[in-house]
C-alpha atoms as a PDB file:
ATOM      1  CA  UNK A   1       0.000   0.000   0.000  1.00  0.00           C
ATOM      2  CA  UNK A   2       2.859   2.024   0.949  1.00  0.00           C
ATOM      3  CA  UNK A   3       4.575   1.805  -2.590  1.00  0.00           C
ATOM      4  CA  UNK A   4       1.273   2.595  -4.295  1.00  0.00           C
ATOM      5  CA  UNK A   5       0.726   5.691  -2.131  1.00  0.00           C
ATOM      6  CA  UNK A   6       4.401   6.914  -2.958  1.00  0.00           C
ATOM      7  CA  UNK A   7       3.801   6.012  -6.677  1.00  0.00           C
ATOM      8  CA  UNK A   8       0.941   8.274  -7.288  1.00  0.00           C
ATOM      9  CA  UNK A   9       2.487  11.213  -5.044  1.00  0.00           C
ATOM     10  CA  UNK A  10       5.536  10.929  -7.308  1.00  0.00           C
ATOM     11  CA  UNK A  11       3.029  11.366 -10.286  1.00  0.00           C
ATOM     12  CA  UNK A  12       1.908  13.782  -8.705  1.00  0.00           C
ATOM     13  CA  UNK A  13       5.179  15.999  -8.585  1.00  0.00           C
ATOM     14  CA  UNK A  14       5.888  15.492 -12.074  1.00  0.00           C
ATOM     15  CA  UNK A  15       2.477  16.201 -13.356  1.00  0.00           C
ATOM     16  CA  UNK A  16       3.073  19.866 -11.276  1.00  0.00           C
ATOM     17  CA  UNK A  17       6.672  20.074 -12.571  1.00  0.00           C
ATOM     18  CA  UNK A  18       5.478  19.705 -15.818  1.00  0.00           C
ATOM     19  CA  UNK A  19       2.465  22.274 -15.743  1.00  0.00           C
ATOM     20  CA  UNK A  20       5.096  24.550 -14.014  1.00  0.00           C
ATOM     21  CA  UNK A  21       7.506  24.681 -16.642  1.00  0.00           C
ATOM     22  CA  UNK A  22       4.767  24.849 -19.077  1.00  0.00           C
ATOM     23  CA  UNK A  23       3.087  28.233 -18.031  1.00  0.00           C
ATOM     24  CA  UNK A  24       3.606  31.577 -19.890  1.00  0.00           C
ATOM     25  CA  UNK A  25       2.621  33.816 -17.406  1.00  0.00           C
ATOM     26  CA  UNK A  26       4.531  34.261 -14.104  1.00  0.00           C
ATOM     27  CA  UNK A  27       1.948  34.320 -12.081  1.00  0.00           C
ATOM     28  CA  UNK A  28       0.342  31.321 -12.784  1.00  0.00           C
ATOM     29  CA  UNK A  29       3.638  29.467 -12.411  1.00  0.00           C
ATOM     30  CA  UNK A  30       4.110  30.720  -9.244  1.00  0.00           C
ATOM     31  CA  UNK A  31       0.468  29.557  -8.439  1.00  0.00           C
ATOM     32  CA  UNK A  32       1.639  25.846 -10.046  1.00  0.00           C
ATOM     33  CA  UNK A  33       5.028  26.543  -7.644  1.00  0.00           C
ATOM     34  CA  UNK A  34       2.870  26.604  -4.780  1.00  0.00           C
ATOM     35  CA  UNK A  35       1.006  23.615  -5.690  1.00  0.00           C
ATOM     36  CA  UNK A  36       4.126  21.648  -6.861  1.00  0.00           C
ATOM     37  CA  UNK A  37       5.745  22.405  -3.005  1.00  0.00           C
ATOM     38  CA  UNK A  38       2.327  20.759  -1.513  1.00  0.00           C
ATOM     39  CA  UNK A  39       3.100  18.103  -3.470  1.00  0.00           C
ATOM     40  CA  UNK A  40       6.534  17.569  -2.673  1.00  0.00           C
ATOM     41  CA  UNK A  41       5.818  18.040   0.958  1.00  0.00           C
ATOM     42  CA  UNK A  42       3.353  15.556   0.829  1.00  0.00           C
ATOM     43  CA  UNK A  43       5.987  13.354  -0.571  1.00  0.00           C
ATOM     44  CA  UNK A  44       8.758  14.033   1.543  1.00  0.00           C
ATOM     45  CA  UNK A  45       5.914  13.219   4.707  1.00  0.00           C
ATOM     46  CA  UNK A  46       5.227   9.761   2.696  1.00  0.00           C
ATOM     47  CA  UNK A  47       8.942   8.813   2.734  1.00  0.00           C
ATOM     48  CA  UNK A  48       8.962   9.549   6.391  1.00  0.00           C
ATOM     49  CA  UNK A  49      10.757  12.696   6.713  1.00  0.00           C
ATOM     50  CA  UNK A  50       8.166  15.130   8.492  1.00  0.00           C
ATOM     51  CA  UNK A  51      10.733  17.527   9.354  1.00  0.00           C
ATOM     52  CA  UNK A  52      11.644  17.902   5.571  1.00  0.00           C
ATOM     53  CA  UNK A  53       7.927  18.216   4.843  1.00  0.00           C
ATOM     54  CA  UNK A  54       7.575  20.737   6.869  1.00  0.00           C
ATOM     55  CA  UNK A  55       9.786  23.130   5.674  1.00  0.00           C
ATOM     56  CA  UNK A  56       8.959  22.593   2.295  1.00  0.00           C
ATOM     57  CA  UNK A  57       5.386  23.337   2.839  1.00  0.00           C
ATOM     58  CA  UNK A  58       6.360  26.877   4.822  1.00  0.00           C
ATOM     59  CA  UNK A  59       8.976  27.409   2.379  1.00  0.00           C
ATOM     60  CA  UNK A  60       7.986  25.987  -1.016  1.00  0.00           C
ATOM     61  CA  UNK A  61       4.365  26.438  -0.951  1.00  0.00           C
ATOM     62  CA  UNK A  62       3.932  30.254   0.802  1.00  0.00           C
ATOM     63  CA  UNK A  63       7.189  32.403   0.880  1.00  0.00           C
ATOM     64  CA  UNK A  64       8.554  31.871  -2.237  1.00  0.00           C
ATOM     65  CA  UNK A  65       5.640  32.050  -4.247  1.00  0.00           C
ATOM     66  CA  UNK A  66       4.506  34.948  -2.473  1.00  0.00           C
ATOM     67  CA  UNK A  67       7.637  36.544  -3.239  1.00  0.00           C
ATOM     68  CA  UNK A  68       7.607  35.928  -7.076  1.00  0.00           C
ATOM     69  CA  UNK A  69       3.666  37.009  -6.804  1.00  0.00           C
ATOM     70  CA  UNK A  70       4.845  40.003  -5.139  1.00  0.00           C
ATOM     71  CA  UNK A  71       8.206  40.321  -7.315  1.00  0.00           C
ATOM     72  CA  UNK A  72       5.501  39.833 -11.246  1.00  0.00           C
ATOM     73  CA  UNK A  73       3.045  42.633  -9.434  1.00  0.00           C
ATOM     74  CA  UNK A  74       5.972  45.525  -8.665  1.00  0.00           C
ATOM     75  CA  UNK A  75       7.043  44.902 -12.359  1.00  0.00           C
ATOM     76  CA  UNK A  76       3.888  44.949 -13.926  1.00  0.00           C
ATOM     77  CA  UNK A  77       3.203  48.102 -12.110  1.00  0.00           C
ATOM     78  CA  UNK A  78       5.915  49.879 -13.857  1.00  0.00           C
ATOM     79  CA  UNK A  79       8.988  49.508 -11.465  1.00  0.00           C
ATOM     80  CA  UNK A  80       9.615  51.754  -8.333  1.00  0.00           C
ATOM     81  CA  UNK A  81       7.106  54.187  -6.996  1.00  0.00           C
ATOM     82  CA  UNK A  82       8.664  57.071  -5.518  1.00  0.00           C
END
């Protein structure tokens, strides 16, 4: 059951990987980024490294999409506001 569960997980990532790099517009891949680091938490807590998973949900799924979210809006916007 284990193997099955890691199996689809891993399909799972690469389905997410491959919408990531797939995506024209920065802002959707940093939605698909944020999605792709659930995923890879969820795998990392599936091969028994919580502590891993952890991080990579606080880190892969919220800060640095928010940052590249936050990075595509100040550009859009026409640079620095002064």
């Amino acid at each position: 059951m284990a193997d099955v569960l890691i199996a689809v997980v891993l399909l799972l990532v690469a389905a997410a990987a491959t919408v990531a790099v797939l995506q024209r517009d920065p802002a959707r891949q940093a939605v698909v980024l944020s999605v792709l680091g659930l995923a890879l938490a969820a795998l990392f807590t599936v091969l028994q490294a919580p502590d891993v998973g952890l991080a990579q949900l606080a880190v892969g799924s919220a800060v640095t999409p928010l940052m590249i979210l936050l990075t595509v809006r100040k550009i859009r916007r026409g640079g620095r506001r002064e």
